[in-house]
Protein backbone atom coordinates (compact mmCIF):
# COMPACT_ATOMS: atom_id res chain seq x y z
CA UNK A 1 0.00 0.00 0.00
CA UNK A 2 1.65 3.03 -0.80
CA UNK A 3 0.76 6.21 1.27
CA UNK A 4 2.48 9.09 -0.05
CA UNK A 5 5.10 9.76 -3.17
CA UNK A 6 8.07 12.00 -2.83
CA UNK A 7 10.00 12.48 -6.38
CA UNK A 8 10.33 15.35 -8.97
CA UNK A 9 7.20 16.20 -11.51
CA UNK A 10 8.25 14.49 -15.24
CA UNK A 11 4.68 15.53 -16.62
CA UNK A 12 1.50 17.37 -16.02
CA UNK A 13 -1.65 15.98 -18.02
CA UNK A 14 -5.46 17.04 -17.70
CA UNK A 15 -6.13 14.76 -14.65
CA UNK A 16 -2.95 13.60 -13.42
CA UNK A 17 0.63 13.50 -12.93
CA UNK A 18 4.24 11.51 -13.48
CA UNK A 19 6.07 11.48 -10.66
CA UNK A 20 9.59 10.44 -10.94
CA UNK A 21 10.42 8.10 -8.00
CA UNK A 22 14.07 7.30 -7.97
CA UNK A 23 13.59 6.94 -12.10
CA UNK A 24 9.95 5.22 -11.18
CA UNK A 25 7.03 7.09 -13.07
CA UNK A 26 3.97 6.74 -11.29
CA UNK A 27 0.91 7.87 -12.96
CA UNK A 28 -1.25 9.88 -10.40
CA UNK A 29 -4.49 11.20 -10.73
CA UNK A 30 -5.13 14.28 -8.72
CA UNK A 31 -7.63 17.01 -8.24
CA UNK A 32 -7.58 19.59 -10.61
CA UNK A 33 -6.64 22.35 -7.36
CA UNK A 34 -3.63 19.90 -6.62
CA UNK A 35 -2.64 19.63 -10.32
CA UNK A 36 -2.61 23.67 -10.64
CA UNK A 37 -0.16 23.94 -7.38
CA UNK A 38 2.07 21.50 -8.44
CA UNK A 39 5.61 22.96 -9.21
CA UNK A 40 6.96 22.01 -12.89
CA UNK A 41 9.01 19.40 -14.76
CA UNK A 42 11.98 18.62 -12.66
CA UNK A 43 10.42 19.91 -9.72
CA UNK A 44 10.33 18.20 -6.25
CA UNK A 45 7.09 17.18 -4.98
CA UNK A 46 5.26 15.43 -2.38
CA UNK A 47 1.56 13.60 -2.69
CA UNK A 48 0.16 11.86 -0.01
CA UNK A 49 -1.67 8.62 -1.91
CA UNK A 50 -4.92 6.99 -2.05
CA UNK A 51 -4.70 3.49 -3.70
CA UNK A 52 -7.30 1.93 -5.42
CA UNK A 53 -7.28 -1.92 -6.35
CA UNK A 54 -9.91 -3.43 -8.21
CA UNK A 55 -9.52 -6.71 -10.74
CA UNK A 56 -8.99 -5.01 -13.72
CA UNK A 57 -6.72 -2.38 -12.75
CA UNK A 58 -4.55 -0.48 -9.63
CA UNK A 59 -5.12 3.46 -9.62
CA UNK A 60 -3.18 6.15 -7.74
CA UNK A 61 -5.01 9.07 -6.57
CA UNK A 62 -2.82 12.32 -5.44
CA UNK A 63 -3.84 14.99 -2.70
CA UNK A 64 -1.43 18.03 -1.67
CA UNK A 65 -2.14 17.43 1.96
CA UNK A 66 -4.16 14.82 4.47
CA UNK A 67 -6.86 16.69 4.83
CA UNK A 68 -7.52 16.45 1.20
CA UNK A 69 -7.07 12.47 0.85
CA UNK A 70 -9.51 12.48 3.93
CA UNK A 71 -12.09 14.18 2.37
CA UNK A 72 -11.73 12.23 -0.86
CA UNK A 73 -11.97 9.35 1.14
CA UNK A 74 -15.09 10.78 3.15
CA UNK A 75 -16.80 11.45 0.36
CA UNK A 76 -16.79 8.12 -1.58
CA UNK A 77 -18.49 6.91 1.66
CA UNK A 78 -21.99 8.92 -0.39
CA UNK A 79 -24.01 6.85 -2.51
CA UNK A 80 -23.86 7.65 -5.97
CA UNK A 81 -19.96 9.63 -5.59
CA UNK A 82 -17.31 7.33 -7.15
CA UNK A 83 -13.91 8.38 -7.82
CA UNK A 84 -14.39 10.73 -10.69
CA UNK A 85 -16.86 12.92 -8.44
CA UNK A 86 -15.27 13.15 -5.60
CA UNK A 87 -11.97 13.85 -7.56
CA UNK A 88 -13.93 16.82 -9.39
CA UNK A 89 -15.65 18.16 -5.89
CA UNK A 90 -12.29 18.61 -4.61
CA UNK A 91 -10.94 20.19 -7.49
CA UNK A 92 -13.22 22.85 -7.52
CA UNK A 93 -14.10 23.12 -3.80
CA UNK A 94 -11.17 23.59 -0.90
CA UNK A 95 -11.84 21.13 1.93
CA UNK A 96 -13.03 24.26 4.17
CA UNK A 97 -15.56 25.16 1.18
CA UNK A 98 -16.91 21.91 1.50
CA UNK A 99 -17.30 20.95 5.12
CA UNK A 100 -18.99 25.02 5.23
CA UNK A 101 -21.71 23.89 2.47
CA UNK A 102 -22.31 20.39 4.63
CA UNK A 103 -22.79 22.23 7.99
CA UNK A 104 -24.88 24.90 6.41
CA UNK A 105 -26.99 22.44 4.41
CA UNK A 106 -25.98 24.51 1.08
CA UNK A 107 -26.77 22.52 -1.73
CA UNK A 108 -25.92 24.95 -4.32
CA UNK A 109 -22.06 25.15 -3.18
CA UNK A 110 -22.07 21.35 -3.83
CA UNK A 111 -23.43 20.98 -7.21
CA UNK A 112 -21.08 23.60 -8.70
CA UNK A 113 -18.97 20.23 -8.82
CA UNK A 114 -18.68 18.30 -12.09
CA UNK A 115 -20.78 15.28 -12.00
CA UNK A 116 -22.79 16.19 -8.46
CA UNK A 117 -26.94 16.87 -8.99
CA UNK A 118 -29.33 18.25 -6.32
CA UNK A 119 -30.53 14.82 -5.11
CA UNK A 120 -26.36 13.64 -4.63
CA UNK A 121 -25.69 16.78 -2.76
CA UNK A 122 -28.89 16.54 -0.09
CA UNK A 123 -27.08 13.06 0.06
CA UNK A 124 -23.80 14.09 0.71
CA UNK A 125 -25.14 16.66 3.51
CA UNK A 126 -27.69 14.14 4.92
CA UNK A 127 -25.10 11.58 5.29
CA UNK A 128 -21.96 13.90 6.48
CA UNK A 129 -23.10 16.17 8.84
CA UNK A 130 -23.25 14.19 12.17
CA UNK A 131 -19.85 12.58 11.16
CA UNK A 132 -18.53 15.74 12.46
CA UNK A 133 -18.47 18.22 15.35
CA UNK A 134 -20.05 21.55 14.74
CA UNK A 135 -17.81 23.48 12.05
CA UNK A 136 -18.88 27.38 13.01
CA UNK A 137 -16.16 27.57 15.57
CA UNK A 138 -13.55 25.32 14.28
CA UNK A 139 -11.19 26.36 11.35
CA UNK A 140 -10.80 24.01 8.22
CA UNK A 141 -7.91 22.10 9.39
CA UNK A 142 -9.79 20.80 12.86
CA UNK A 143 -12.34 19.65 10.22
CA UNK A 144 -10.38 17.37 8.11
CA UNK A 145 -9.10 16.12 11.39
CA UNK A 146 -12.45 15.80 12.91
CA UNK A 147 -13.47 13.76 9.64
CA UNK A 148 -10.30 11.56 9.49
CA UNK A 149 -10.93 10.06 12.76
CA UNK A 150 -14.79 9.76 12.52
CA UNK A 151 -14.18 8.22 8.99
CA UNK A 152 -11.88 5.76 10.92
CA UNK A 153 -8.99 6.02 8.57
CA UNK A 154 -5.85 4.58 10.11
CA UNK A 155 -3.39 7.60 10.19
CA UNK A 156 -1.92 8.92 12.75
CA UNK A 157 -4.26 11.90 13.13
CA UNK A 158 -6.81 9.34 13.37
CA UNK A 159 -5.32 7.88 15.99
CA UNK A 160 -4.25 10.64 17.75
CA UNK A 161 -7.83 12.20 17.94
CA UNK A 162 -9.27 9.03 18.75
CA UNK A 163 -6.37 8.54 22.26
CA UNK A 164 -7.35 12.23 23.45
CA UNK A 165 -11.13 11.10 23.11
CA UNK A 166 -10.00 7.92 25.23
CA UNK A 167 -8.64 10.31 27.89
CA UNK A 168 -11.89 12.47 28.51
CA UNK A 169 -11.55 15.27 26.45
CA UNK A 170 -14.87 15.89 23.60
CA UNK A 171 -14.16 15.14 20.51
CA UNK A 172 -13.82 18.93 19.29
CA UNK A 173 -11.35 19.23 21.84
CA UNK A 174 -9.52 16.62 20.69
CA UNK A 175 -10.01 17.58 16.93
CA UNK A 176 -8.76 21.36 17.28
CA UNK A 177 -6.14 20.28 19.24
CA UNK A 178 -4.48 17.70 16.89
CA UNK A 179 -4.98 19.93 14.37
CA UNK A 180 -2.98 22.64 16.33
CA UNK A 181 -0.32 19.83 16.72
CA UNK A 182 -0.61 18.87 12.61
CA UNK A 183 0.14 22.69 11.96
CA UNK A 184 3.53 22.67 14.14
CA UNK A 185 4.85 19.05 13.88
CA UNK A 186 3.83 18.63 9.97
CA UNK A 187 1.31 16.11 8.29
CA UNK A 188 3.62 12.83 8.15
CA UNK A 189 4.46 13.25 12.15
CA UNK A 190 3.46 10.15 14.47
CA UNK A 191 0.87 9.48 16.17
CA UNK A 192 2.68 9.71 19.40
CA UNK A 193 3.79 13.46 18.67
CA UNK A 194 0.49 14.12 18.03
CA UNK A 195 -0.76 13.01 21.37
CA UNK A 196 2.42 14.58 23.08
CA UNK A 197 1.79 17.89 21.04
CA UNK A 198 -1.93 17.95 21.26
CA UNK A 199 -2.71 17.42 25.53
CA UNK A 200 0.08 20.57 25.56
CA UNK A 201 -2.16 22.35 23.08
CA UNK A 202 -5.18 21.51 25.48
CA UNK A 203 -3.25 21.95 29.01
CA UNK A 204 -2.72 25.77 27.67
């Protein structure tokens, strides 16, 4: 399983990316927002990975940060949002733009995506919103985290939300504080860190 890429950009297409692994071209599709910040040819660059395996074929999907490949994850969760729609939601929509539209029960913000009609958005609201704490007074990173852990993907944020939840504190505590700790320690550090980072965050 391969959870992120670091290499240097060989090629930019429509949808997706080379990245040149120690002389290893992987074939990544991204969101079109992650394509545009990507640096050019020759450039370093980092993608944190979503594999896909199916019988016919093994897919790489790209994201700039965690929060992004947790929302892409998220939102596959919705009946009726594949790959391809979820890809294009993000692509057009930030992560904060989308976890505003779910807690405010906007509709509208969520069909500007490619691919996404009136009856998939009530969907994706319907089936989102109480897999999250409140977002009016957390920012867009606590979100992500917030979603990561209720999602249950195994990362460390996950993890480390899910060990400050175990010791008492509510879970937007425990969100805004690992997110505090993501912002200073980085998005690949341990779970551990985390923890050690995030009861600090809350003890001030």
């Amino acid at each position: 399983m391969i959870g992120k890429l670091k290499g240097r950009v060989d090629e930019i297409g429509e949808d997706h990316v080379l990245l040149d692994v120690g002389g290893v071209c992987y074939l990544v599709y991204c969101p079109a927002r992650t394509l545009r910040d990507l640096p050019g040819p020759g450039e370093a660059a980092v993608l944190f990975i979503e594999t896909m395996v199916r019988e016919d074929m093994i897919r790489l999907y790209g994201f700039a940060s965690v929060a992004e490949k947790a929302w892409f994850q998220l939102l596959m969760t919705v009946q009726g949002v594949g790959a391809k729609v979820a890809l294009g939601a993000l692509g057009l929509l930030s992560a904060a733009e989308i976890a505003n539209a779910i807690a405010l029960g906007d509709t509208a913000t969520i069909t500007r995506a490619p691919g996404i009609g009136k009856r998939v958005a009530e969907r994706i609201i319907g089936e989102l919103k109480n897999k999250a704490p409140a977002y009016a007074s957390i920012d867009a990173g606590t979100v992500a985290v917030a979603q990561t852990a209720s999602a249950g993907v195994p990362t460390a944020v996950g993890d480390a939300v899910s060990a400050l939840v175990n010791l008492g504190y509510a879970q937007p505590q425990a969100s805004a504080a690992v997110a505090a700790a993501v912002k200073s320690a980085g998005e690949d550090a341990s779970a551990e860190k985390l923890i050690r980072l995030g009861l600090k965050e809350l003890a001030t």
